[in-house]
Protein backbone atom coordinates (compact mmCIF):
# COMPACT_ATOMS: atom_id res chain seq x y z
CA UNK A 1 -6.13 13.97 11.39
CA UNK A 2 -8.05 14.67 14.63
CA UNK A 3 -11.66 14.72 14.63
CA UNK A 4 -11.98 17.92 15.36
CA UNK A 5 -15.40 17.43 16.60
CA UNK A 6 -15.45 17.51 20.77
CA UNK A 7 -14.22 15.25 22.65
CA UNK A 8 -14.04 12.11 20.26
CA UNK A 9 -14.78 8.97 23.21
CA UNK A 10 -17.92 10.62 24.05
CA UNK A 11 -20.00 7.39 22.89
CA UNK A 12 -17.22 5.01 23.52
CA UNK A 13 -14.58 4.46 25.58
CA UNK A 14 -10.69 4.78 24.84
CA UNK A 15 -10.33 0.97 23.84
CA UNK A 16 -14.01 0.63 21.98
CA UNK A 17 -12.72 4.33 20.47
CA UNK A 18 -9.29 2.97 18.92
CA UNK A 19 -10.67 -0.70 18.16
CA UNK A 20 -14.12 0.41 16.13
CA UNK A 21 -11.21 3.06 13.94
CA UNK A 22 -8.63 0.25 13.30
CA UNK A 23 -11.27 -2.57 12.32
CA UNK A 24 -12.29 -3.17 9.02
CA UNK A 25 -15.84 -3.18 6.87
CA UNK A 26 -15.71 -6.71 6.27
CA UNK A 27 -17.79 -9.20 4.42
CA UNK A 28 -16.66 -12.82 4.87
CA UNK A 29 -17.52 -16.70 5.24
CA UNK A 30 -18.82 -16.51 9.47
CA UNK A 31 -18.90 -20.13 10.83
CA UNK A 32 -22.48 -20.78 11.61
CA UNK A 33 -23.71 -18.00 9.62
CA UNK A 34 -22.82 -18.09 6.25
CA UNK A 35 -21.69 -15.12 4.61
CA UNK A 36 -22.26 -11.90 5.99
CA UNK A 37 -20.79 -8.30 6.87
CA UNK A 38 -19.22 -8.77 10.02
CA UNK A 39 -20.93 -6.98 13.32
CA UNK A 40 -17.86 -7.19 15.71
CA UNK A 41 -13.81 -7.27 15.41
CA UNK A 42 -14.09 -10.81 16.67
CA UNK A 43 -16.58 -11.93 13.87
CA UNK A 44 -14.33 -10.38 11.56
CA UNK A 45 -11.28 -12.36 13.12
CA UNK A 46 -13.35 -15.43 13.10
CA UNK A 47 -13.45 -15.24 9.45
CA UNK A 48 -10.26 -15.67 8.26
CA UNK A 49 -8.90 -15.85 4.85
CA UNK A 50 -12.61 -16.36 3.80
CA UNK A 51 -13.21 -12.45 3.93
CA UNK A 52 -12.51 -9.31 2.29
CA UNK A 53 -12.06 -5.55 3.42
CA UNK A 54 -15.19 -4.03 1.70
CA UNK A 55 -14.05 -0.77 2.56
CA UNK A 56 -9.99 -1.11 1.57
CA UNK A 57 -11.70 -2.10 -1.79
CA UNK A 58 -14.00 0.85 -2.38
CA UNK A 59 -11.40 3.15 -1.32
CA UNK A 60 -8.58 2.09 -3.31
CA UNK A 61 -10.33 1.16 -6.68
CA UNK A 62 -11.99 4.53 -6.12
CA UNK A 63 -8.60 6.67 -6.12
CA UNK A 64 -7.20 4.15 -8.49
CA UNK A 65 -10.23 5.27 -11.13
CA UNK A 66 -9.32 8.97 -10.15
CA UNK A 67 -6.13 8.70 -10.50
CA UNK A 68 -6.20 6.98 -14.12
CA UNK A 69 -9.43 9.24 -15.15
CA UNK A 70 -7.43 12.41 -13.94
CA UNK A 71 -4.56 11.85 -15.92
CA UNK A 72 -6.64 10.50 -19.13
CA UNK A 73 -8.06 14.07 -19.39
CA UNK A 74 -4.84 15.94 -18.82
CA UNK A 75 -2.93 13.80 -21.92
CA UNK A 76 -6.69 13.98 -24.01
CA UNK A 77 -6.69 17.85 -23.24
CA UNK A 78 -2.57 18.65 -23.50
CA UNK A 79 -1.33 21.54 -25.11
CA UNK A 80 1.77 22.30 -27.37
CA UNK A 81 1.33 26.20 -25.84
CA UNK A 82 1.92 26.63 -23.03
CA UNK A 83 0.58 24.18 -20.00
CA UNK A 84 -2.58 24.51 -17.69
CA UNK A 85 -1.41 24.92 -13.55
CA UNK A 86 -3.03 20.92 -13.63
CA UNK A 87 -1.16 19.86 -17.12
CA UNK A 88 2.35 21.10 -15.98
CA UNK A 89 1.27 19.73 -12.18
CA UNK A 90 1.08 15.94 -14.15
CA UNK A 91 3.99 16.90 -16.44
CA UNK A 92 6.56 17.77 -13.60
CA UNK A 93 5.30 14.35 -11.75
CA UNK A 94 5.53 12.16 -14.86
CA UNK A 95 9.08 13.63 -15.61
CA UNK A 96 9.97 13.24 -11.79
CA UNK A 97 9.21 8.98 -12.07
CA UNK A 98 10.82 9.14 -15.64
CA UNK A 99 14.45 10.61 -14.97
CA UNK A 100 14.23 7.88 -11.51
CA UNK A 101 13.57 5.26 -13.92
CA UNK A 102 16.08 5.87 -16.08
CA UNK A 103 18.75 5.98 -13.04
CA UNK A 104 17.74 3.03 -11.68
CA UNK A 105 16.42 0.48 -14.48
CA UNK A 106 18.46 -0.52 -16.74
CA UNK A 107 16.62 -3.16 -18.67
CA UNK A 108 14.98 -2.47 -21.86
CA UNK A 109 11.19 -2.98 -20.94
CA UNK A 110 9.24 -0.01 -21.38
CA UNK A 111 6.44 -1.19 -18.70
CA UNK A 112 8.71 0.06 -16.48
CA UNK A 113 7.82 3.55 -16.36
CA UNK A 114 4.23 3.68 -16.77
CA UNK A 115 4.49 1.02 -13.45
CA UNK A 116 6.29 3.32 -11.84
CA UNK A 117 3.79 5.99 -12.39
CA UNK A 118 1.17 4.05 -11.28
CA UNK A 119 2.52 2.93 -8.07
CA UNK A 120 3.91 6.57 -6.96
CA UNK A 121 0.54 8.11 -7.79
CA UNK A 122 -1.86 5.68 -6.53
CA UNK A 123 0.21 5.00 -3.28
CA UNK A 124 0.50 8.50 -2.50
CA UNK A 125 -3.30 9.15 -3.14
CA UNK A 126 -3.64 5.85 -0.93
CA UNK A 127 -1.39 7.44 1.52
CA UNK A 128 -3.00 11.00 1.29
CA UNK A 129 -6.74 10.07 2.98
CA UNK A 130 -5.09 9.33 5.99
CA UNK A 131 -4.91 13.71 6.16
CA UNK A 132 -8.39 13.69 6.50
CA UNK A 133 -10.14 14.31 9.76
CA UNK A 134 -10.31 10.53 11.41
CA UNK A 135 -14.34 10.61 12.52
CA UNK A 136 -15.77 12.88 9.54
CA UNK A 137 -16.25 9.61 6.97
CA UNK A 138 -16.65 6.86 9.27
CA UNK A 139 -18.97 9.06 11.71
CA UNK A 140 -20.88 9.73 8.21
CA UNK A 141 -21.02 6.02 7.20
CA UNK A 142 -22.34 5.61 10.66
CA UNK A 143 -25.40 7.43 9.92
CA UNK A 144 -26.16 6.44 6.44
CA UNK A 145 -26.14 2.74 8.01
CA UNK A 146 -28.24 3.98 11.10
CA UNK A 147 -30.87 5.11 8.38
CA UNK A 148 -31.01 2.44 6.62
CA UNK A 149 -31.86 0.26 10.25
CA UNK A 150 -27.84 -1.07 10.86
CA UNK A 151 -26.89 -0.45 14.37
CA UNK A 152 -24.17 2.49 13.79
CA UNK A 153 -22.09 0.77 16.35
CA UNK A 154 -21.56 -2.25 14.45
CA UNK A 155 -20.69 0.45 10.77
CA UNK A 156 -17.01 0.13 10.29
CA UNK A 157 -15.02 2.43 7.29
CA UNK A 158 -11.33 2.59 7.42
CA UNK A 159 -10.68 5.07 4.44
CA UNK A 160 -7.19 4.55 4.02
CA UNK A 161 -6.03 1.28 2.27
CA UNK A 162 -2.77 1.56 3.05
CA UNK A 163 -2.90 0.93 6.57
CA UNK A 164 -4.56 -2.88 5.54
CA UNK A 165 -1.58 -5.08 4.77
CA UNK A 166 -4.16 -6.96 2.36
CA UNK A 167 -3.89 -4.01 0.04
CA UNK A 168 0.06 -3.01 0.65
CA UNK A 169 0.85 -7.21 0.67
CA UNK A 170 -1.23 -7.67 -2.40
CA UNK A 171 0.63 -5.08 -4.38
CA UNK A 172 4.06 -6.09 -3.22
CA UNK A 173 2.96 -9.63 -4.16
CA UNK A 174 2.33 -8.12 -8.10
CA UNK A 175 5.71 -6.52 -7.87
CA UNK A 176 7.04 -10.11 -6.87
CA UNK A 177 5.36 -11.73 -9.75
CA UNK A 178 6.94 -8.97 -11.86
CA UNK A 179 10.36 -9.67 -10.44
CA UNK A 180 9.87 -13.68 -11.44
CA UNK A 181 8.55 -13.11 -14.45
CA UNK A 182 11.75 -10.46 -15.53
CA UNK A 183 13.80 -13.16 -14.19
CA UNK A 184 12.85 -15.79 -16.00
CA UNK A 185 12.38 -13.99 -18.99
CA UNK A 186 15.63 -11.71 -19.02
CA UNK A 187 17.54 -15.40 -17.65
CA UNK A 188 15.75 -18.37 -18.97
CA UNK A 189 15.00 -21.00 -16.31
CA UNK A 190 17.37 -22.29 -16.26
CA UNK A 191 19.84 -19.24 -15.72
CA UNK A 192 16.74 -18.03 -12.62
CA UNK A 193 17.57 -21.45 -11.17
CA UNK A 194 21.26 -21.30 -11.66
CA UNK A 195 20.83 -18.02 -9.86
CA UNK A 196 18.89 -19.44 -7.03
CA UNK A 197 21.64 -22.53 -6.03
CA UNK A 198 25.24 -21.32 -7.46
CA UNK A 199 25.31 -17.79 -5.86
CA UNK A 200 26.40 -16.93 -3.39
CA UNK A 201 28.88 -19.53 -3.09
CA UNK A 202 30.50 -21.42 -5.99
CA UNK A 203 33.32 -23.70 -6.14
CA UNK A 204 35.26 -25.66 -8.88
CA UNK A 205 35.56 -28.92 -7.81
CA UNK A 206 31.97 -30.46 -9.24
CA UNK A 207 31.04 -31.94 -5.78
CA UNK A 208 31.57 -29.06 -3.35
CA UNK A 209 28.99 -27.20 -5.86
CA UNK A 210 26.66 -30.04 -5.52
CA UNK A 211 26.83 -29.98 -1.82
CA UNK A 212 26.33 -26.33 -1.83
CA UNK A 213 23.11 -26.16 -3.82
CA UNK A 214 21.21 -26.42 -0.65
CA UNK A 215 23.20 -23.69 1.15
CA UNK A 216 22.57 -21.07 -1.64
CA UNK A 217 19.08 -21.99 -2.04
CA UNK A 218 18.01 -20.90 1.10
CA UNK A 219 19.97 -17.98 1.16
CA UNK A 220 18.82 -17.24 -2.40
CA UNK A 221 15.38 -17.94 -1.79
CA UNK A 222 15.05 -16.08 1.77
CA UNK A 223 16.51 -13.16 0.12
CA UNK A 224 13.95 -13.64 -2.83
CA UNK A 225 11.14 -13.98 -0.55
CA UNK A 226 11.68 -11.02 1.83
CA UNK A 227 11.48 -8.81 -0.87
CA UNK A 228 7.95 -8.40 -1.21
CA UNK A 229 7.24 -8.97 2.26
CA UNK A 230 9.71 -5.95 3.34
CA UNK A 231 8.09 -3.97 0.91
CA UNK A 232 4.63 -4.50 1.89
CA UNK A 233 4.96 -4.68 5.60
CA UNK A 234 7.34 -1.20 4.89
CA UNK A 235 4.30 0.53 3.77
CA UNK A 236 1.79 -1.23 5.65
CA UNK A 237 3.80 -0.34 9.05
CA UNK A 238 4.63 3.59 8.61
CA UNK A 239 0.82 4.43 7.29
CA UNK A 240 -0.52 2.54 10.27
CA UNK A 241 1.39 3.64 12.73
CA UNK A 242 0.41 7.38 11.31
CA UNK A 243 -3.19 6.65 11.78
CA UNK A 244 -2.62 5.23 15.36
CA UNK A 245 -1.26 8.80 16.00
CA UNK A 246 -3.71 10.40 14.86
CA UNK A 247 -6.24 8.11 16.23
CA UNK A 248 -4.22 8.59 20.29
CA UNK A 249 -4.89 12.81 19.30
CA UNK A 250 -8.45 12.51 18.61
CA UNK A 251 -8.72 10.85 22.39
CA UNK A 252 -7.63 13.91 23.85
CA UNK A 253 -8.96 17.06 24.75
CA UNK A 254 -10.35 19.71 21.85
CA UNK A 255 -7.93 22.19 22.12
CA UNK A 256 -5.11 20.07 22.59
CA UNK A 257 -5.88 17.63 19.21
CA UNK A 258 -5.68 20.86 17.29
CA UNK A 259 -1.95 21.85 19.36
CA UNK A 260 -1.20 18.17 18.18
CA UNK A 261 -2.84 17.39 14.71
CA UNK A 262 -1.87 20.08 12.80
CA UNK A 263 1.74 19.86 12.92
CA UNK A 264 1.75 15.82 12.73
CA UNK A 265 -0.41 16.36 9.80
CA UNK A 266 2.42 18.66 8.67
CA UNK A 267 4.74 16.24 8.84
CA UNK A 268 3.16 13.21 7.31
CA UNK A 269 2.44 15.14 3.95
CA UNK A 270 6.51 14.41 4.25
CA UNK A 271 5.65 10.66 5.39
CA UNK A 272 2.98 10.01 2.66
CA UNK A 273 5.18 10.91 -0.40
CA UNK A 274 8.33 9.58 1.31
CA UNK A 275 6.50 5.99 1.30
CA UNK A 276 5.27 5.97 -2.10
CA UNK A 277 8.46 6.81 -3.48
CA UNK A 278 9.87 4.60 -1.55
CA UNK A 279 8.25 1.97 -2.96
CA UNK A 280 8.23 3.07 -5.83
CA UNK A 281 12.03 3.08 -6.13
CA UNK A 282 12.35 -0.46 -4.55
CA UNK A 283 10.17 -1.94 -7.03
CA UNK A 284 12.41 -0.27 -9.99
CA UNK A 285 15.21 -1.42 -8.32
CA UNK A 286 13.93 -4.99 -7.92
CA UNK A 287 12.80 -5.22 -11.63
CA UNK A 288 16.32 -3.70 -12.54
CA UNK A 289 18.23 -6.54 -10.78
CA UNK A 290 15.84 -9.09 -12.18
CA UNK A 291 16.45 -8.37 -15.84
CA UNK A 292 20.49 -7.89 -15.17
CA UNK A 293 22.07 -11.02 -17.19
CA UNK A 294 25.62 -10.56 -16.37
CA UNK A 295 26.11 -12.97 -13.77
């Protein structure tokens, strides 16, 4: 959301505003100076793949713990009488993801659901801190670094993880892995390669399907590839675009942020869910067509 704090450039301008939001707390590999927390977007950049997004970490370990600890007490403390407000909360969720699994998956694993679960819950909490005012924990990691000697210019905390597509990428990439290994195992190899160089086009006569191999791989294995990278960059794209909104509202005048904010934020609770069950569903219906055998 807004700041809802004044005007929010009034230590930066527009462009050092918007850049210091969208960059990263980032410890990496700097060339010339060993490992270290970045100070600057360009040190950060500079690092490359020899880096990771302290702050994308904390944050969504953090919910993830929540999440799991939250629902470990609800199933330790859960009634035969009737529910708590919390208990029948969890119990409507977990019966939501269950009746969408059994639609859509029709394999016989029963990691399905619990996967399901997990990715709904944890994206949507993910999804959820981008709802909360956009200088209140940054402007407050600011100051703890300032007492502790940092310059608070060069304090960086992004606290929604969805809006790195590290964190969206790597779990699309573990859906991915998923999808192989259903494949495989549902298939055998050799049926996952048969399915990668005789589909979409087959023919009779032994040579044509020789000299078609190379067709259908590439078809096959674009199609296999842009799975996880649609699914990532999905999530990664709506959430950041979001924050960029929210982010343009903050640079505008008090009483207009609060004109603007409030019903955006509105309408992203509907964008938030929306994306987690979004992917949610595309990674049932990925596993689904992975373990399907009747080709």
């Amino acid at each position: 959301m807004a700041s809802g704090s004044g005007h929010a450039t009034s230590e930066y301008s527009s462009a050092e505003y918007i850049s210091h939001h969208l960059t990263n707390w980032t410890f990496g590999y700097l060339p010339g100076e060993g490992w270290t927390v970045a100070e600057t977007a360009e040190q950060a950049s500079a690092m490359g793949f020899n880096a990771i997004h302290l702050d994308s970490m904390l944050w969504s370990i953090g919910l993830g713990i929540l999440f799991c600890t939250l629902f470990w007490l609800v199933a330790k403390r859960a009634t035969a009488g009737v529910p708590g407000k919390f208990q029948a909360f969890v119990e409507l969720i977990v019966e939501f993801v269950d009746n969408n699994v059994k639609d859509s998956y029709h394999g016989t694993s029963k990691l399905i659901a619990p996967l399901a679960l997990t990715i709904f819950v944890w994206i949507f909490l993910m999804n959820l801190m981008d709802l909360v005012p956009i200088d209140y924990i940054p402007v407050l990691a600011q100051k703890i670094g300032e007492a502790m000697g940092y310059d608070p210019h060069h304090v960086y905390m992004k606290i929604v993880p969805s809006t790195d597509p590290n964190i969206t990428l790597g779990m699309s990439f573990s859906v991915f892995a998923l999808i192989i290994y259903y494949s495989i195992k549902e298939k055998g190899i050799g049926g996952f390669i048969g399915e990668l160089t005789l589909h979409p086009f087959s023919a009779s006569n032994p040579i044509a399907k020789i000299l078609l191999i190379p067709v259908n791989f590439i078809l096959e294995f674009v199609t296999l590839i842009a799975k996880p990278i649609s699914l990532g960059l999905r999530l990664f794209g709506n959430m950041y675009a979001g924050e960029l909104i929210f982010i343009l509202i903050a640079l505008m005048p008090f009483w207009i942020q609060w004109a603007l904010s409030v019903p955006w934020a509105i309408f992203h609770i509907l964008v938030i869910t929306l994306q987690a069950f979004v992917f949610m569903m595309l990674t049932i219906v990925y596993l689904s067509l992975a373990s399907q055998t009747d080709h």
